[in-house]
C-alpha atoms as a PDB file:
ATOM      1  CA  UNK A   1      69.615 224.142  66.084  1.00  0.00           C
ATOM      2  CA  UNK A   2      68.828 227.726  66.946  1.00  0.00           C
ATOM      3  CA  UNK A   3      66.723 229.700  64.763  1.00  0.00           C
ATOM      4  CA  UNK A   4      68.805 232.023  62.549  1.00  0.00           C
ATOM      5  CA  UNK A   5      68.188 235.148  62.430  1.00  0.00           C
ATOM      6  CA  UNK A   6      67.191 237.115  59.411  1.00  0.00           C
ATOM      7  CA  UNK A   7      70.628 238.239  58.679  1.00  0.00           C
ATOM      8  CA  UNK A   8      71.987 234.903  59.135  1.00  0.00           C
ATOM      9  CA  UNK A   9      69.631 233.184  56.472  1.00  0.00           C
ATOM     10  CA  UNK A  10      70.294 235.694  53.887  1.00  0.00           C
ATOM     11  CA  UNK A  11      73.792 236.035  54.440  1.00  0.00           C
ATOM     12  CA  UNK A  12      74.468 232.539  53.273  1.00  0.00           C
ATOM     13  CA  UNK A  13      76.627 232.273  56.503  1.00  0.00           C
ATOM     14  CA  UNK A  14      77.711 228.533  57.650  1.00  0.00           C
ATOM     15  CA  UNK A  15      76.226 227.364  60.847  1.00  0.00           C
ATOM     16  CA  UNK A  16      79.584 226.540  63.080  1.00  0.00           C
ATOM     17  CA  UNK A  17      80.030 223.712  65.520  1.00  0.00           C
ATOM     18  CA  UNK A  18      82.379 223.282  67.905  1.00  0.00           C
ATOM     19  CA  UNK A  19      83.656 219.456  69.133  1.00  0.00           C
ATOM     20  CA  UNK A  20      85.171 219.808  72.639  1.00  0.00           C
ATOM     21  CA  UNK A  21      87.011 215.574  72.869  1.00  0.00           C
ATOM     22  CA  UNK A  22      90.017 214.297  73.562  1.00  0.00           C
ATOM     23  CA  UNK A  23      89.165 211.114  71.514  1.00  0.00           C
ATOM     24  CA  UNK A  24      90.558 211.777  68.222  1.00  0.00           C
ATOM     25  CA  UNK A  25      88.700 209.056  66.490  1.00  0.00           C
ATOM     26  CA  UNK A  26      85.284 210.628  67.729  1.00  0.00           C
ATOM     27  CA  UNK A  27      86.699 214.009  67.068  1.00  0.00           C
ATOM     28  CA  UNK A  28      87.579 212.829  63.702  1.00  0.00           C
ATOM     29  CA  UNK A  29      83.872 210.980  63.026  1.00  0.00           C
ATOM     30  CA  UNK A  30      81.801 213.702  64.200  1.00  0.00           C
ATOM     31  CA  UNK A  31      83.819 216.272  62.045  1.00  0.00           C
ATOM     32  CA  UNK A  32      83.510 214.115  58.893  1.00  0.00           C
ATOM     33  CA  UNK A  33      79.443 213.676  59.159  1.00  0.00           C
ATOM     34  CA  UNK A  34      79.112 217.138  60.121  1.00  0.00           C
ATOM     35  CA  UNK A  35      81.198 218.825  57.855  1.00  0.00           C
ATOM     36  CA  UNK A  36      79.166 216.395  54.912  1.00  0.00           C
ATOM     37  CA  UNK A  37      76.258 218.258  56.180  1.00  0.00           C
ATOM     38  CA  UNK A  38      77.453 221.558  55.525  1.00  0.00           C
ATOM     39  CA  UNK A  39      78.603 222.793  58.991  1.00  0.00           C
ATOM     40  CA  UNK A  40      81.772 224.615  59.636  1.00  0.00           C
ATOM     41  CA  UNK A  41      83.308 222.797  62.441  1.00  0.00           C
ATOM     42  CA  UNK A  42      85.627 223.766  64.986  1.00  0.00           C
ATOM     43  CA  UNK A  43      87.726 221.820  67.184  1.00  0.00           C
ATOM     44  CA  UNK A  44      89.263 221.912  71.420  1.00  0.00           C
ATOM     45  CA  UNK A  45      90.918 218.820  72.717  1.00  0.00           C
ATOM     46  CA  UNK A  46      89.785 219.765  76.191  1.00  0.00           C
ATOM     47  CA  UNK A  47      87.684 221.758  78.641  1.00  0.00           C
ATOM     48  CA  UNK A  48      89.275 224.976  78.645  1.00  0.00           C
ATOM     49  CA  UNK A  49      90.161 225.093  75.138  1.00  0.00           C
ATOM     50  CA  UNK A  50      86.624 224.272  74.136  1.00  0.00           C
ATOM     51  CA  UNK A  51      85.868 227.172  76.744  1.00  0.00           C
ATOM     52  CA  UNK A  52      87.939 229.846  74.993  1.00  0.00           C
ATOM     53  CA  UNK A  53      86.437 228.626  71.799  1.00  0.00           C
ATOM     54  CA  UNK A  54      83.362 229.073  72.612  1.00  0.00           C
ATOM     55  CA  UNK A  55      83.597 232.734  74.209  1.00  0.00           C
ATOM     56  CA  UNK A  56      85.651 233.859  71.065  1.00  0.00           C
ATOM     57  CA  UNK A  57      83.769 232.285  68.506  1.00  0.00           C
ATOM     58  CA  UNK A  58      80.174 231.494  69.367  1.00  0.00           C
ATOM     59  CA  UNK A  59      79.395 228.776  67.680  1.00  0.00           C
ATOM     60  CA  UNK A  60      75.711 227.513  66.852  1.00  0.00           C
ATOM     61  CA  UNK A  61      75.816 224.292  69.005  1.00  0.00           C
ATOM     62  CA  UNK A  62      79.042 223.031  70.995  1.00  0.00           C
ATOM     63  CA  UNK A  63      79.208 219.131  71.666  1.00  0.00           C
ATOM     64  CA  UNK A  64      81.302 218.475  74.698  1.00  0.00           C
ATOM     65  CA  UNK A  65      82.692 215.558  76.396  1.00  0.00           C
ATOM     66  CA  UNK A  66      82.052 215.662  79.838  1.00  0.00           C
ATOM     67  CA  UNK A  67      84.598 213.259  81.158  1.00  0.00           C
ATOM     68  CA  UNK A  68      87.703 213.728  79.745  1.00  0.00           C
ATOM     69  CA  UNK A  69      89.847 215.772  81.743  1.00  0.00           C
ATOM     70  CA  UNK A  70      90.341 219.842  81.830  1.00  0.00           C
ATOM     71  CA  UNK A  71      86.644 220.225  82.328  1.00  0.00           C
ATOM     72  CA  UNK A  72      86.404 222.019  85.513  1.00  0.00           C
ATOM     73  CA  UNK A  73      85.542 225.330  84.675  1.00  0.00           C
ATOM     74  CA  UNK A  74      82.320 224.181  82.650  1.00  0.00           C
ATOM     75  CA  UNK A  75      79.290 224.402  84.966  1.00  0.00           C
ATOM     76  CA  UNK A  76      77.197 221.250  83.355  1.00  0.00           C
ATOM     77  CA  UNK A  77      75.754 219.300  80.681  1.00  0.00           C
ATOM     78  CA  UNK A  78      73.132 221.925  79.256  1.00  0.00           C
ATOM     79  CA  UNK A  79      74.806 225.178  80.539  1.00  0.00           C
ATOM     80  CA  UNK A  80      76.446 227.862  78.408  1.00  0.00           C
ATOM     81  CA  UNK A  81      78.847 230.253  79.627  1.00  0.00           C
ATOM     82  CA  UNK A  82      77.107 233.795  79.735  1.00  0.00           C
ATOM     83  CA  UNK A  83      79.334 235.016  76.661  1.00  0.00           C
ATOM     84  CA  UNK A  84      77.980 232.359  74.760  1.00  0.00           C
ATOM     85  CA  UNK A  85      74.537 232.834  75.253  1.00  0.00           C
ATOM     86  CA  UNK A  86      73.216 232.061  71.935  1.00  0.00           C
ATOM     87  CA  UNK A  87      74.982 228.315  71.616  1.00  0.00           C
ATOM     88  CA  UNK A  88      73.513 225.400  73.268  1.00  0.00           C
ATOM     89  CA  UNK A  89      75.724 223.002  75.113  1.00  0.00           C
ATOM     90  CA  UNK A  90      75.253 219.565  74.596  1.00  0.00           C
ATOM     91  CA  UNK A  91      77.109 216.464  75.643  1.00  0.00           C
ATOM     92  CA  UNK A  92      78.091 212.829  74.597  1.00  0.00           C
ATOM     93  CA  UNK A  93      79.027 210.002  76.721  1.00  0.00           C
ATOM     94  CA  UNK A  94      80.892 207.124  74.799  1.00  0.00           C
ATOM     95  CA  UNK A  95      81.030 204.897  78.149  1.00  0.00           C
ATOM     96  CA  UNK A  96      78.358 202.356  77.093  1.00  0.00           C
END
């Protein structure tokens, strides 16, 4: 996780994840565990949604599914869109 800023940590202020699946049962998983630990979670069911999530709400860390479909406009595993500087993209591949 990034480190909060001063603000942040006194504020009290949620850190906010965003899923980006199309699974529903991982969507689903990964929502219950996260939001156990105390994370505000937001969901996309695909690519662009996840997208306009993440420029509107800049979440702390975005977990995106790289194969599922409507995924064109993200550069990569790793890269952030320039709005969303501040959130690291990572990725999960359930092909095993």
């Amino acid at each position: 996780m990034p480190d909060k800023t001063p603000e942040e940590r006194s504020s009290g202020r949620r850190e906010s994840e965003s899923v980006v699946d199309d699974d529903r049962e991982i969507v689903e998983s990964m929502r219950l565990a996260l939001e156990a630990s105390g994370y505000e979670i937001m969901v996309a069911r695909d690519g662009n949604q996840g997208l306009a999530m993440a420029e509107r709400d800049n979440p702390d860390l975005v977990i995106l599914d790289m194969m599922m479909p409507k995924t064109q406009r993200i550069s990569g595993a790793g890269e952030a869109p320039p709005q969303s500087a501040r959130s690291p993209a990572g990725h999960h591949d359930h092909r095993q």
